[in-house]
PDB file of N, CA and C in Angstrom:
ATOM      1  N   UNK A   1     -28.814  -5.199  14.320  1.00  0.00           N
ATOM      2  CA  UNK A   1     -27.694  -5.153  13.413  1.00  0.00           C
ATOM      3  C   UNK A   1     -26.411  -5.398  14.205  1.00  0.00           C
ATOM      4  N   UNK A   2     -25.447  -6.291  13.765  1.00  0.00           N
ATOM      5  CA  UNK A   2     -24.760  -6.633  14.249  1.00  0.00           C
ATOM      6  C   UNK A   2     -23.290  -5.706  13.525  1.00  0.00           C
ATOM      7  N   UNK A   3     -21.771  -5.550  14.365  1.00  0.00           N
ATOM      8  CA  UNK A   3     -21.089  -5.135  13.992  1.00  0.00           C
ATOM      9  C   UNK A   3     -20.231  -5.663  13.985  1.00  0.00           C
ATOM     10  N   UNK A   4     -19.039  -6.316  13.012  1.00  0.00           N
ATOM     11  CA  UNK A   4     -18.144  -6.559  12.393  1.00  0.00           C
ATOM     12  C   UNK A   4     -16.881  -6.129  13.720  1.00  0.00           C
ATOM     13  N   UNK A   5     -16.071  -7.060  14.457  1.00  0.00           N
ATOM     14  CA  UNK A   5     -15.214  -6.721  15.052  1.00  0.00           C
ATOM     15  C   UNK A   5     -14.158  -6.757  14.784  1.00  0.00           C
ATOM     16  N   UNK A   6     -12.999  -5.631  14.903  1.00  0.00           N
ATOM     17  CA  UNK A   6     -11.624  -5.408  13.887  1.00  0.00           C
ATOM     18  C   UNK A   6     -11.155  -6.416  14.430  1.00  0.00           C
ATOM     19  N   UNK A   7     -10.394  -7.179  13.649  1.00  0.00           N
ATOM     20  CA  UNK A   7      -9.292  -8.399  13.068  1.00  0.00           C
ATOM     21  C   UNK A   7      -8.411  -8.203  14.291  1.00  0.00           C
ATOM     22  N   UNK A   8      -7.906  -8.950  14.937  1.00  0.00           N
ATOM     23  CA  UNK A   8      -6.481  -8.578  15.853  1.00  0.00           C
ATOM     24  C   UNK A   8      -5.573  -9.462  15.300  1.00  0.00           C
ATOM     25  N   UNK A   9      -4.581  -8.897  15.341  1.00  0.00           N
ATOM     26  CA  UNK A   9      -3.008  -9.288  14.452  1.00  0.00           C
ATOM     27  C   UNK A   9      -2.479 -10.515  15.617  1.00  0.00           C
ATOM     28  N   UNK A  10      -2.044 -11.397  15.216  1.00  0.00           N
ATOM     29  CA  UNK A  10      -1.047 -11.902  15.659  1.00  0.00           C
ATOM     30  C   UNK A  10       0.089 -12.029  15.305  1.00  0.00           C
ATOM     31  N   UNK A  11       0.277 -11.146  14.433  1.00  0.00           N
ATOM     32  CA  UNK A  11       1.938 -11.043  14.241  1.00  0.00           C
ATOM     33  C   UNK A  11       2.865 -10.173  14.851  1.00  0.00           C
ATOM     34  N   UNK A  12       3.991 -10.346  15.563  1.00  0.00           N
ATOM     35  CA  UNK A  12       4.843  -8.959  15.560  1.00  0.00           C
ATOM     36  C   UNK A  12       4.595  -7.778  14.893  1.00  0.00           C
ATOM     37  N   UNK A  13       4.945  -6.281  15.947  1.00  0.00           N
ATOM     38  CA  UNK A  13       5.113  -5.528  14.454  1.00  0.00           C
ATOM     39  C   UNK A  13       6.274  -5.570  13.985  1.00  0.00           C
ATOM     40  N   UNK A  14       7.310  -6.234  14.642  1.00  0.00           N
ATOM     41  CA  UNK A  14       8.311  -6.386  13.042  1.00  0.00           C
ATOM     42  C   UNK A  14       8.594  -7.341  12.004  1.00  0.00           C
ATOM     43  N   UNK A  15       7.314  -7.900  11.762  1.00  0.00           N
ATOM     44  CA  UNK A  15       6.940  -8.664  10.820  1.00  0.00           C
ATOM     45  C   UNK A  15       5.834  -8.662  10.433  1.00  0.00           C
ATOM     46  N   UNK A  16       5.259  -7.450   9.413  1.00  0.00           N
ATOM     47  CA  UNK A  16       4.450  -6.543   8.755  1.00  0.00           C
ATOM     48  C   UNK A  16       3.945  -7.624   7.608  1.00  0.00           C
ATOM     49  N   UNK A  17       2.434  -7.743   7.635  1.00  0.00           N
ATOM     50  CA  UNK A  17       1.913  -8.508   7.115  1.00  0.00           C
ATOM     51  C   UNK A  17       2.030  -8.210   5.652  1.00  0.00           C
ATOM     52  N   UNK A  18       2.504  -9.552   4.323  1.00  0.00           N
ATOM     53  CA  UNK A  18       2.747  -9.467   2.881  1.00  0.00           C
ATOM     54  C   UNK A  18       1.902  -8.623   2.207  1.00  0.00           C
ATOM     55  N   UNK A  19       0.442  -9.444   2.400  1.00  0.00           N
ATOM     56  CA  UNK A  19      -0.832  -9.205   1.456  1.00  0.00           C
ATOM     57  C   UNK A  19      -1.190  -8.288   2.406  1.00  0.00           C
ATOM     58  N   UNK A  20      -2.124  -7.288   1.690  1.00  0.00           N
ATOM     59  CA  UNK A  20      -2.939  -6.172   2.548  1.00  0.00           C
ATOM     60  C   UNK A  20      -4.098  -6.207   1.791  1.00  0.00           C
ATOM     61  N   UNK A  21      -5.327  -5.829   2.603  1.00  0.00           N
ATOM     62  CA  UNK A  21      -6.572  -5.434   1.912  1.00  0.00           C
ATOM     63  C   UNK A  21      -6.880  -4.223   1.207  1.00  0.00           C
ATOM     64  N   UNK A  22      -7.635  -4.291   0.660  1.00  0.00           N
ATOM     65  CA  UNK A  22      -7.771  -2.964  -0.222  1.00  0.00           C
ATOM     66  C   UNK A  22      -7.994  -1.428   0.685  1.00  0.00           C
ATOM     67  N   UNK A  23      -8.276  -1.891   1.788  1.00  0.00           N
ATOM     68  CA  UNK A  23      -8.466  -0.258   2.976  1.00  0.00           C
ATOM     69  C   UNK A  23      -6.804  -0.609   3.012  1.00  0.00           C
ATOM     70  N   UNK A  24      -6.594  -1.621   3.551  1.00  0.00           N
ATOM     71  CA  UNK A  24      -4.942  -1.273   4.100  1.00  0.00           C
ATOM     72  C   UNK A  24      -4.239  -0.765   3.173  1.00  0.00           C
ATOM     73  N   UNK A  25      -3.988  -1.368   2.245  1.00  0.00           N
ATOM     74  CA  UNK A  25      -3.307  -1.023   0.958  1.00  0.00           C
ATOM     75  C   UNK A  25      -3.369   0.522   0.685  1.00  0.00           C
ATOM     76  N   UNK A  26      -4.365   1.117   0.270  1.00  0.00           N
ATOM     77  CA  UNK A  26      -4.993   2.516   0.546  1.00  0.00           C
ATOM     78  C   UNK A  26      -3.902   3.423   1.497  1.00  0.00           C
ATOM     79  N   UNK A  27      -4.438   2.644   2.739  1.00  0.00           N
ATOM     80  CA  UNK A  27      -3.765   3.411   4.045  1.00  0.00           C
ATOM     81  C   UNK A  27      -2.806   3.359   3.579  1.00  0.00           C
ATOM     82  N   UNK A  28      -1.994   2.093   3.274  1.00  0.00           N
ATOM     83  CA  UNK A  28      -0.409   2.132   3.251  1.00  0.00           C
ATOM     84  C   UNK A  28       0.055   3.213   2.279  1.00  0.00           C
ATOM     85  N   UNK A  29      -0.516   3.556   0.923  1.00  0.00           N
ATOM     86  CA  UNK A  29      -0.211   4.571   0.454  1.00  0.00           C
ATOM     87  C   UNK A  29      -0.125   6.015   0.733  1.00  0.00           C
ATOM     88  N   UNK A  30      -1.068   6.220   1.625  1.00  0.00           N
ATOM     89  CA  UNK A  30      -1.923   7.477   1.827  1.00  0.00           C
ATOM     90  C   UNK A  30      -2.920   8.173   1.134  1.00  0.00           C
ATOM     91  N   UNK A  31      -3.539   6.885   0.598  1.00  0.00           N
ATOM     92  CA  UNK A  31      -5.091   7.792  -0.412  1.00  0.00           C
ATOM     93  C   UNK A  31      -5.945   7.219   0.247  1.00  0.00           C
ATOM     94  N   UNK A  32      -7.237   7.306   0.018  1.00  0.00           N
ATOM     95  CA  UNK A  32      -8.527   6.875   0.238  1.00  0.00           C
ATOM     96  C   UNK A  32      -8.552   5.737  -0.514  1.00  0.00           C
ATOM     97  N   UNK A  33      -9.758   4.302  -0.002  1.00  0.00           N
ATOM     98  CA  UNK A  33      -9.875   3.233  -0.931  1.00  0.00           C
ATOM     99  C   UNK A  33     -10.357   3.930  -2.592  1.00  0.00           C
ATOM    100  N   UNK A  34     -11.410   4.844  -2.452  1.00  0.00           N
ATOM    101  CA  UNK A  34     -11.579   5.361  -4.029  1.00  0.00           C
ATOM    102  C   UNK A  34     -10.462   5.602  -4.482  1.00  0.00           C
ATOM    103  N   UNK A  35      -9.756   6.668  -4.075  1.00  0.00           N
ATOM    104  CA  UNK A  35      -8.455   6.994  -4.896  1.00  0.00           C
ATOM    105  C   UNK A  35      -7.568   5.942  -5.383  1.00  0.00           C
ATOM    106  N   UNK A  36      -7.790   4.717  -4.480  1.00  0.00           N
ATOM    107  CA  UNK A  36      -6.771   3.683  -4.532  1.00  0.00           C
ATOM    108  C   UNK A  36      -7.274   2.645  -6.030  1.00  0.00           C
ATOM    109  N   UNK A  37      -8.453   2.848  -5.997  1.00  0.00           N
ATOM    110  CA  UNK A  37      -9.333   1.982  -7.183  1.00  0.00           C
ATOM    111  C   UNK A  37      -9.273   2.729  -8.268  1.00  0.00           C
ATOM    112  N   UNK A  38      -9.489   3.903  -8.244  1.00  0.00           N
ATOM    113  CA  UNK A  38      -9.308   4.631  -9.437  1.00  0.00           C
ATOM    114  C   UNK A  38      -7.200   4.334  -9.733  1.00  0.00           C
ATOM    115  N   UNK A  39      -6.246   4.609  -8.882  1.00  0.00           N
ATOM    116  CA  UNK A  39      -4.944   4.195  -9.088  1.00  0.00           C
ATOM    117  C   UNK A  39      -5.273   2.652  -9.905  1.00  0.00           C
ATOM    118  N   UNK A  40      -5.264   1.877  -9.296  1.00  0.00           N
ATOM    119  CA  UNK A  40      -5.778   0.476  -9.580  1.00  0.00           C
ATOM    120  C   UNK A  40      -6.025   0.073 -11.169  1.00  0.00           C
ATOM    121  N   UNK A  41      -6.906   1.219 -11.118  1.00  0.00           N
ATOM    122  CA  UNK A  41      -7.540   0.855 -12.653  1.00  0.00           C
ATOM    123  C   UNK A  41      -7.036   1.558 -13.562  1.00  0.00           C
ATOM    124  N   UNK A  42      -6.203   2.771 -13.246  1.00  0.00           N
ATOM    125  CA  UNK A  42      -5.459   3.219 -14.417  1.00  0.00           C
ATOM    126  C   UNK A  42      -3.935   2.850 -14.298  1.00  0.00           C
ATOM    127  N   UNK A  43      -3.718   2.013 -13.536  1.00  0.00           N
ATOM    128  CA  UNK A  43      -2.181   1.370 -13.807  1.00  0.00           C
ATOM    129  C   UNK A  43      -1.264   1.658 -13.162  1.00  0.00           C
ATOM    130  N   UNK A  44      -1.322   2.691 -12.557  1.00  0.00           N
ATOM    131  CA  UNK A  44      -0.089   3.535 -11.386  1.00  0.00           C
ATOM    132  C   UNK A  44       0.298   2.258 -10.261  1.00  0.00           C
ATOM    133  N   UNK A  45      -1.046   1.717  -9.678  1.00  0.00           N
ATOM    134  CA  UNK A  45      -0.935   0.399  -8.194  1.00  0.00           C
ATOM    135  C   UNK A  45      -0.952  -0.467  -8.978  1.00  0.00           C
ATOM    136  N   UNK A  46      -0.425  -1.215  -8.107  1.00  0.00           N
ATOM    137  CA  UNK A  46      -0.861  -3.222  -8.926  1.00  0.00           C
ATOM    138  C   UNK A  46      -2.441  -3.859  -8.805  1.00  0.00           C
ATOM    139  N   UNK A  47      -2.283  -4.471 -10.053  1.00  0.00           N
ATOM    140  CA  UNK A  47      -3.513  -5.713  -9.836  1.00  0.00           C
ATOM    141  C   UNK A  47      -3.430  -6.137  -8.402  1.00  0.00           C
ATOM    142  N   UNK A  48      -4.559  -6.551  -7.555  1.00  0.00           N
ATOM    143  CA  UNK A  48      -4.468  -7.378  -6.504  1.00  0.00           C
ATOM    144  C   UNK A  48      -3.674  -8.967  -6.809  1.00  0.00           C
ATOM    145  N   UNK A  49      -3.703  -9.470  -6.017  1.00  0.00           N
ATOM    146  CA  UNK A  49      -3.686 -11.004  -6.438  1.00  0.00           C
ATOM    147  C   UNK A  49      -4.905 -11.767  -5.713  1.00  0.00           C
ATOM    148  N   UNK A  50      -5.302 -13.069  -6.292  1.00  0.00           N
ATOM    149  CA  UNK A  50      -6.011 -13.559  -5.739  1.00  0.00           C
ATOM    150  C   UNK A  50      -6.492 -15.028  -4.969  1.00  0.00           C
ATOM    151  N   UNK A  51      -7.114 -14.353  -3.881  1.00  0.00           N
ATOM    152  CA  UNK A  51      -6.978 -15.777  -3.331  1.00  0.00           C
ATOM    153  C   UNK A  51      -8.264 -16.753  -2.788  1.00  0.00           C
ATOM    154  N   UNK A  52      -8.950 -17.455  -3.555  1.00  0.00           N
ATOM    155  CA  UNK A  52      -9.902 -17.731  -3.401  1.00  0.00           C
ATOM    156  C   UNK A  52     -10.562 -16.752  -3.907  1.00  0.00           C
ATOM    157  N   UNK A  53     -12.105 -16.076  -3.032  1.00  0.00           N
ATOM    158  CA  UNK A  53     -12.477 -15.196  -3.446  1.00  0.00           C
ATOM    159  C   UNK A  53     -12.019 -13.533  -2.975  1.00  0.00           C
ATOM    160  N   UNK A  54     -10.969 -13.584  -2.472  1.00  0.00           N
ATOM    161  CA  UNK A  54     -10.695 -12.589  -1.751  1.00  0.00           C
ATOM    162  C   UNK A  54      -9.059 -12.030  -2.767  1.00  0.00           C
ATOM    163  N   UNK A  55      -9.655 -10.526  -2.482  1.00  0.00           N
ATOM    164  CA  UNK A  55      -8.513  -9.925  -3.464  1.00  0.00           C
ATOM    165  C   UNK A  55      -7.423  -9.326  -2.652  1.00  0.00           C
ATOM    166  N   UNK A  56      -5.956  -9.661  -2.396  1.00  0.00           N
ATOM    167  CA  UNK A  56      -4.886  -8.986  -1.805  1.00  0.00           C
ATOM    168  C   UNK A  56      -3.898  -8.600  -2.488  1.00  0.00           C
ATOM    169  N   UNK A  57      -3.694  -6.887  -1.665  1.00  0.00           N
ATOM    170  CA  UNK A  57      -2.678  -6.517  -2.326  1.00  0.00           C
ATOM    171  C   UNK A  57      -1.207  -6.696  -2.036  1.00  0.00           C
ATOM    172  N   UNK A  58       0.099  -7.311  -2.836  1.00  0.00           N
ATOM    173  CA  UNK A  58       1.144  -7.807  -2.112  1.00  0.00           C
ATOM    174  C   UNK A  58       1.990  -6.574  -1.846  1.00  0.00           C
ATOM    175  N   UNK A  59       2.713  -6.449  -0.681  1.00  0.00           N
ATOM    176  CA  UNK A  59       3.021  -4.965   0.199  1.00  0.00           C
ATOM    177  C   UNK A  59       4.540  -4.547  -0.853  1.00  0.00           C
ATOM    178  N   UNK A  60       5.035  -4.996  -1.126  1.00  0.00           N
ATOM    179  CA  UNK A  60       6.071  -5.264  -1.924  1.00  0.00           C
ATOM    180  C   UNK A  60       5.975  -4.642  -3.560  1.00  0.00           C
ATOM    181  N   UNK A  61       5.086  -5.379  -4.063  1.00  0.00           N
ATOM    182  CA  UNK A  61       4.702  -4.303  -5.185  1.00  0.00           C
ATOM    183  C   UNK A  61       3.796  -3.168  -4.911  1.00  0.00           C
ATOM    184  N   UNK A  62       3.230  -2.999  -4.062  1.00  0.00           N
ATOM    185  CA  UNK A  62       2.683  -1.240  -3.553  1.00  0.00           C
ATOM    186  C   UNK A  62       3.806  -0.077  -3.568  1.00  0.00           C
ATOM    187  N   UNK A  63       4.618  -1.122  -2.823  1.00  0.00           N
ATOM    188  CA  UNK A  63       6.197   0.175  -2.735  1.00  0.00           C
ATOM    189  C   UNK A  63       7.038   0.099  -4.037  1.00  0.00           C
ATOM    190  N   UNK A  64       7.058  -1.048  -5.020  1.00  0.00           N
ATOM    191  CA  UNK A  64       7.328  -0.635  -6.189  1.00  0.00           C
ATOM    192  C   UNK A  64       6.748   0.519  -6.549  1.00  0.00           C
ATOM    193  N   UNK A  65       5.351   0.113  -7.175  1.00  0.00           N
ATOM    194  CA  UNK A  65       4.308   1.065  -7.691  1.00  0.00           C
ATOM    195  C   UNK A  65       4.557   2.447  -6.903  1.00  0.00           C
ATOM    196  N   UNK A  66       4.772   2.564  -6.241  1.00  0.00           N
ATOM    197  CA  UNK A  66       4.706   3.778  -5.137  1.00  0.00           C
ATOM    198  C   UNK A  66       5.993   4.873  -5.720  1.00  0.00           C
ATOM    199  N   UNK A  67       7.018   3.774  -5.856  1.00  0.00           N
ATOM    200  CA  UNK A  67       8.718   4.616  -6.151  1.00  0.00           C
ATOM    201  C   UNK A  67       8.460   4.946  -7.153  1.00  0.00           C
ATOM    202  N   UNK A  68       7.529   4.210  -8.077  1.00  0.00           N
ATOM    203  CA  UNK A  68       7.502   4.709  -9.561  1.00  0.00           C
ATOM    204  C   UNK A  68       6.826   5.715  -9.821  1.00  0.00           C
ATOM    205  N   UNK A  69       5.606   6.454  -8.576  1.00  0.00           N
ATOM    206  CA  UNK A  69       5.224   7.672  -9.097  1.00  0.00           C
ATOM    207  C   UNK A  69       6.014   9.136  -9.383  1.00  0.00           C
ATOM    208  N   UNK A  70       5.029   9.448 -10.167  1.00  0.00           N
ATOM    209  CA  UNK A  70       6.008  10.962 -10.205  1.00  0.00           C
ATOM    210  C   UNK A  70       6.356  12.263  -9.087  1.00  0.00           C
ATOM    211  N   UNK A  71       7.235  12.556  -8.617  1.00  0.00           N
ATOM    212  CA  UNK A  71       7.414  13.367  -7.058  1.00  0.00           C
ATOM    213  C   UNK A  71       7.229  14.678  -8.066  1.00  0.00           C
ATOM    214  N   UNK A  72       7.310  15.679  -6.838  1.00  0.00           N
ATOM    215  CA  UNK A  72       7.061  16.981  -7.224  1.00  0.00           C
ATOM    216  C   UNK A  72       7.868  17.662  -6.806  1.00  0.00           C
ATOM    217  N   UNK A  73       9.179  17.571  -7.511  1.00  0.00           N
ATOM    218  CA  UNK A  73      10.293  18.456  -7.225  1.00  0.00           C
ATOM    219  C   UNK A  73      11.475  17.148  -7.965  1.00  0.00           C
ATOM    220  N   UNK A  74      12.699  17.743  -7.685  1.00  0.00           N
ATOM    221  CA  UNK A  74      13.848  16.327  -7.670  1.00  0.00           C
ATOM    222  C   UNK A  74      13.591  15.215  -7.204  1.00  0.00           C
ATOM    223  N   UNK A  75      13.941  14.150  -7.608  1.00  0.00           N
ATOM    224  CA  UNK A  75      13.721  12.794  -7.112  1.00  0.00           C
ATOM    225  C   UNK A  75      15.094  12.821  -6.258  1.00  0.00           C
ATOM    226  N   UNK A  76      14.986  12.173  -5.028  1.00  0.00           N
ATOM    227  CA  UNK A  76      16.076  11.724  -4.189  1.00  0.00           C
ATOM    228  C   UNK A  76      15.834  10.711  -3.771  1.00  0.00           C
ATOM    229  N   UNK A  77      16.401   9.872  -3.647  1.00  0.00           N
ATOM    230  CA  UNK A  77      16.803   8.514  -3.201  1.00  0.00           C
ATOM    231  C   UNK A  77      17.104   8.768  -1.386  1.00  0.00           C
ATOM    232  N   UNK A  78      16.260   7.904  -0.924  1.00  0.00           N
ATOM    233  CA  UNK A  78      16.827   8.165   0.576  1.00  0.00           C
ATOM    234  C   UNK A  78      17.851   7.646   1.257  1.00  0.00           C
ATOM    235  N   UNK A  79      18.602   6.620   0.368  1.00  0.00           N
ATOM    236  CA  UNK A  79      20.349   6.899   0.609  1.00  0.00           C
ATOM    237  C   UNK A  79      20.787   7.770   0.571  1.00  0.00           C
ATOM    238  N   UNK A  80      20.431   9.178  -0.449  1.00  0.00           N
ATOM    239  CA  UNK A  80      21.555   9.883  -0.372  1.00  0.00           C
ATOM    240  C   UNK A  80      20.968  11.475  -0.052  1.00  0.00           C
ATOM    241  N   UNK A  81      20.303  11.396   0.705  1.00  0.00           N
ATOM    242  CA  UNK A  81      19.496  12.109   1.710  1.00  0.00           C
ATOM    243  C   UNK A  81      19.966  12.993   2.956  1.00  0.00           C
ATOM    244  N   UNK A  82      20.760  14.386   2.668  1.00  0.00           N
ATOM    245  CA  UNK A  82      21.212  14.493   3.504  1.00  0.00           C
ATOM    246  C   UNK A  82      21.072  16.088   4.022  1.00  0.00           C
ATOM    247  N   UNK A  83      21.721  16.095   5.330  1.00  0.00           N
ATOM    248  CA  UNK A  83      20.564  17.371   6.090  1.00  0.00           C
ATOM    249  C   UNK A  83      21.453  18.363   6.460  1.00  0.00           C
ATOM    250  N   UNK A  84      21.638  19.630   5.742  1.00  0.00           N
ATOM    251  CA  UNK A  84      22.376  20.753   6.158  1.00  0.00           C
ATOM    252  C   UNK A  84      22.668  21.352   7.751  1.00  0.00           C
ATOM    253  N   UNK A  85      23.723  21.592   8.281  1.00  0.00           N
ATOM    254  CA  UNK A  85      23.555  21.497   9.279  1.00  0.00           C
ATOM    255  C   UNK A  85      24.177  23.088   9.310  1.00  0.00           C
TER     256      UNK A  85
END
């Protein structure tokens, strides 16, 4: 049995790849891929888009989808975010 060797980036990291896969995507949120499919399918994350046969998620609407959940407490904006001193 052979094993699948992780992808190496050639991009900068300050130029953070658009599309993400469904683990990345996940990660990028902080859920598990299940949690992320179950999000997925009830509407909270975006549709993937698609490309060929391969499904990506664009990083851009994740962080939409993301601002739009509901927080647990006041919503603050991290402009105006500020720290008692």
């Amino acid at each position: 049995m052979t094993t699948k060797k992780p992808r190496i980036s050639i991009l900068p990291n300050s130029l953070p790849p658009i599309g993400l896969t469904r683990e990345a995507a996940a990660e990028f949120i902080g859920v598990s891929p299940s949690k992320f499919d179950e999000m997925v399918r009830d509407g909270r994350m975006p549709k993937p888009k698609k490309i060929d046969a391969r499904r990506v998620w664009s990083r851009t609407a994740l962080e939409k989808a993301f601002a739009r959940l509901p927080s647990d407490g006041p919503d603050e904006d991290e402009d105006d975010v500020w720290f008692a001193t």
